[in-house]
Protein backbone atom coordinates (compact mmCIF):
# COMPACT_ATOMS: atom_id res chain seq x y z
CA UNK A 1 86.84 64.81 135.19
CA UNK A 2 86.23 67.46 132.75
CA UNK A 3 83.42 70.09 134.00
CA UNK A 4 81.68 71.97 131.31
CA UNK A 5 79.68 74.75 131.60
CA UNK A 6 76.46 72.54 131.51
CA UNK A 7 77.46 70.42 134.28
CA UNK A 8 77.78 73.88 136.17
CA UNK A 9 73.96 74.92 134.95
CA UNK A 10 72.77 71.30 136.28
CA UNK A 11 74.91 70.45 139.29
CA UNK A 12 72.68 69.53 142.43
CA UNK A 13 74.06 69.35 146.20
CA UNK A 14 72.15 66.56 148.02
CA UNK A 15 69.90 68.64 150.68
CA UNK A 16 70.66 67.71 154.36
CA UNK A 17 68.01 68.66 157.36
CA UNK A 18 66.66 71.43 158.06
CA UNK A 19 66.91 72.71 154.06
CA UNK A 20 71.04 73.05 154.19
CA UNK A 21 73.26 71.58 151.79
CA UNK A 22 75.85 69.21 152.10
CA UNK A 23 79.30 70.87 152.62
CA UNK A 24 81.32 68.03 151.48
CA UNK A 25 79.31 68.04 148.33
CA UNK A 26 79.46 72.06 147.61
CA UNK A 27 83.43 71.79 148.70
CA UNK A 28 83.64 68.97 146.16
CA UNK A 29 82.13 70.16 143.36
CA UNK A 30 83.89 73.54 144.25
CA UNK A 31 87.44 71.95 143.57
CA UNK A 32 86.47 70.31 140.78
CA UNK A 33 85.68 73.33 139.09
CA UNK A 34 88.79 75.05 140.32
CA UNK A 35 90.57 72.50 139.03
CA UNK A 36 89.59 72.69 135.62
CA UNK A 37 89.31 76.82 135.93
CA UNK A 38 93.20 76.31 136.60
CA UNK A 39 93.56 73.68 134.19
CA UNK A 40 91.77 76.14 131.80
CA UNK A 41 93.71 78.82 133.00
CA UNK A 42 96.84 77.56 132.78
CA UNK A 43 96.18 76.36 129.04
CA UNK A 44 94.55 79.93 128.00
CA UNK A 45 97.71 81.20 128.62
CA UNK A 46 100.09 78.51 127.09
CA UNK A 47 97.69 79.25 124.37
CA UNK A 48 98.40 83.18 124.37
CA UNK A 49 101.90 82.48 125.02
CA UNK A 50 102.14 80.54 121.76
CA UNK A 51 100.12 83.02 119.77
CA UNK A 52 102.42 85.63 120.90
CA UNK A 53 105.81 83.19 119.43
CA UNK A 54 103.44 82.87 116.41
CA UNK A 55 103.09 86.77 116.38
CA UNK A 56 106.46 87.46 116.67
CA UNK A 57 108.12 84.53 114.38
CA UNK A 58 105.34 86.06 111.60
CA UNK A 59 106.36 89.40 112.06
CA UNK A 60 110.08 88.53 111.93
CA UNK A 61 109.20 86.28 108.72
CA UNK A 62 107.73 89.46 107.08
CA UNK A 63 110.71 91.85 107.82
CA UNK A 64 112.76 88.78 106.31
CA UNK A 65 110.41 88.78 103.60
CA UNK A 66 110.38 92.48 103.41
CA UNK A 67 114.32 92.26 103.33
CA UNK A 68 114.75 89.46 101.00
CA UNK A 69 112.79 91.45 98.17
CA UNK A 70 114.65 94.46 98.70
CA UNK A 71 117.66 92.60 98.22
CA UNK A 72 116.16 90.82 95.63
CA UNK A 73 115.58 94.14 93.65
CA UNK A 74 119.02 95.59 94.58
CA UNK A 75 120.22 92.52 92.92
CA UNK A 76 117.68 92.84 89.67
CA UNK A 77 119.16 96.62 89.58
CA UNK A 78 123.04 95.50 90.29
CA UNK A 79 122.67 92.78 87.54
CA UNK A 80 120.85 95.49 85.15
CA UNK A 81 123.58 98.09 86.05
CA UNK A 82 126.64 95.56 85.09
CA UNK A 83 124.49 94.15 82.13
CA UNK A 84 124.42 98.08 80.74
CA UNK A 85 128.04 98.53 81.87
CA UNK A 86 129.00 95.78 79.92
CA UNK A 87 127.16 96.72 77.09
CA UNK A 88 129.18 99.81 77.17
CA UNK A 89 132.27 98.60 77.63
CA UNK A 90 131.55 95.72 74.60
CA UNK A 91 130.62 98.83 72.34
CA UNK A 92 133.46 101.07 73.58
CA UNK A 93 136.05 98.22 72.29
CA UNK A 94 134.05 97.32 69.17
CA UNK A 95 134.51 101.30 68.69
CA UNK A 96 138.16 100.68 69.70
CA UNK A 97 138.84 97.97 67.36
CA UNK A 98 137.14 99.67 64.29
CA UNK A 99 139.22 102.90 64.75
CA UNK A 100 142.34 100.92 64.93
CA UNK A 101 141.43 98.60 62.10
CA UNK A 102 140.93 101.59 60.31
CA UNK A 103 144.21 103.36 61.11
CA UNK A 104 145.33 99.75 60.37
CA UNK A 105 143.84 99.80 57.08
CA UNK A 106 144.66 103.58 56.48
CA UNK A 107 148.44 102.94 57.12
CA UNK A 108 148.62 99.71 54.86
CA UNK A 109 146.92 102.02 51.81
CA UNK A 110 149.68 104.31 52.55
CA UNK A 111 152.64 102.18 52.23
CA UNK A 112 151.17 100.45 49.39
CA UNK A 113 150.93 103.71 47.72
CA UNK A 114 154.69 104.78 49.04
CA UNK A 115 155.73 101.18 48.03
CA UNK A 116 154.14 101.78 44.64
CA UNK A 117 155.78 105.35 44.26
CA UNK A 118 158.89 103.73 44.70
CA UNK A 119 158.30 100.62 42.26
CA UNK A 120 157.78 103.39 39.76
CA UNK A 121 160.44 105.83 40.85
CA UNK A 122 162.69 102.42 40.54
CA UNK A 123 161.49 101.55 36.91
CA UNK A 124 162.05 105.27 35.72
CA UNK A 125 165.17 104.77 37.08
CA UNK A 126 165.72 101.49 35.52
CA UNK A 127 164.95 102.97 32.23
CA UNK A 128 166.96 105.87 32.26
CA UNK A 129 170.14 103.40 33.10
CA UNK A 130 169.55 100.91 30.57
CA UNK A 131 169.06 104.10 27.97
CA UNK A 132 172.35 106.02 30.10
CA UNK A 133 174.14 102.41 29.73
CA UNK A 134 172.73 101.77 26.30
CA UNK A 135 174.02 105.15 24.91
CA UNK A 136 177.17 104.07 26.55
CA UNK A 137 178.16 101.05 24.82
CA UNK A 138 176.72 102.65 21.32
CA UNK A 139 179.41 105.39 21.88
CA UNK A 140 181.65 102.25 22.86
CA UNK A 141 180.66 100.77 19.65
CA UNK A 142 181.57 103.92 17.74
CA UNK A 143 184.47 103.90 19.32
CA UNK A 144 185.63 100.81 18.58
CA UNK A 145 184.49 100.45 14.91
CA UNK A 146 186.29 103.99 14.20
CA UNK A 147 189.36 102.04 15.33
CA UNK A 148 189.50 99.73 12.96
């Protein structure tokens, strides 16, 4: 039977002679509230004893939550870092590539001008043998018609 504190307030004990109460009803009514003072006792502290797991399992919650946003940032920083890094790198070989498409370039406007040099220096050459070889067979032609 559940005592509460207005049961206390109204609880009677049947009068026996001469004015005295009734043990058996005092000691009655005195382990029924025990009873529910340990009952009451007993869940006050299952009741602290849970609020203290609650406690604890909250605090470890917010140094998880406390550690997963550092590591979140770290992350947000790492991934900014390698994102710069490789927009560095990506420039550095664009860089690269230009430089060495203009030596590329460069040498190809070279040898076309070397290649050219030579084309010419061939055709001067050209025309001073057919002239050298021309000259020849005119002499040969003298030659031969002052032989007859």
């Amino acid at each position: 039977m559940k005592i509460s504190p207005m049961d206390i307030q109204q609880q009677q004990f049947k009068g026996k002679m001469l004015g005295g109460l009734d043990p058996e009803d005092v000691d009655s009514f005195l382990q029924s509230v025990a009873g529910e003072m340990e009952e009451l006792i007993r869940e006050n502290n299952d009741l602290k004893e849970r609020l203290n797991r609650n406690a604890q399992a909250m605090a470890e919650m917010e140094a998880r939550e406390v550690q997963l946003r550092e590591t979140m940032l770290a992350a947000q920083r790492i991934t900014e870092e390698m994102k710069a890094n490789a927009q560095k790198e990506a420039h550095l070989i664009v860089s690269e590539a230009e430089l060495k498409g203009e030596r590329i370039v460069a040498e190809a406007e070279n040898r076309l001008l070397q290649l050219n040099n030579q084309i010419q220096e061939l055709k001067r050459e050209k025309v001073q043998f057919e002239s050298g070889f021309k000259a020849l067979l005119d002499n040969y032609y003298k030659l031969l018609a002052l032989d007859q």
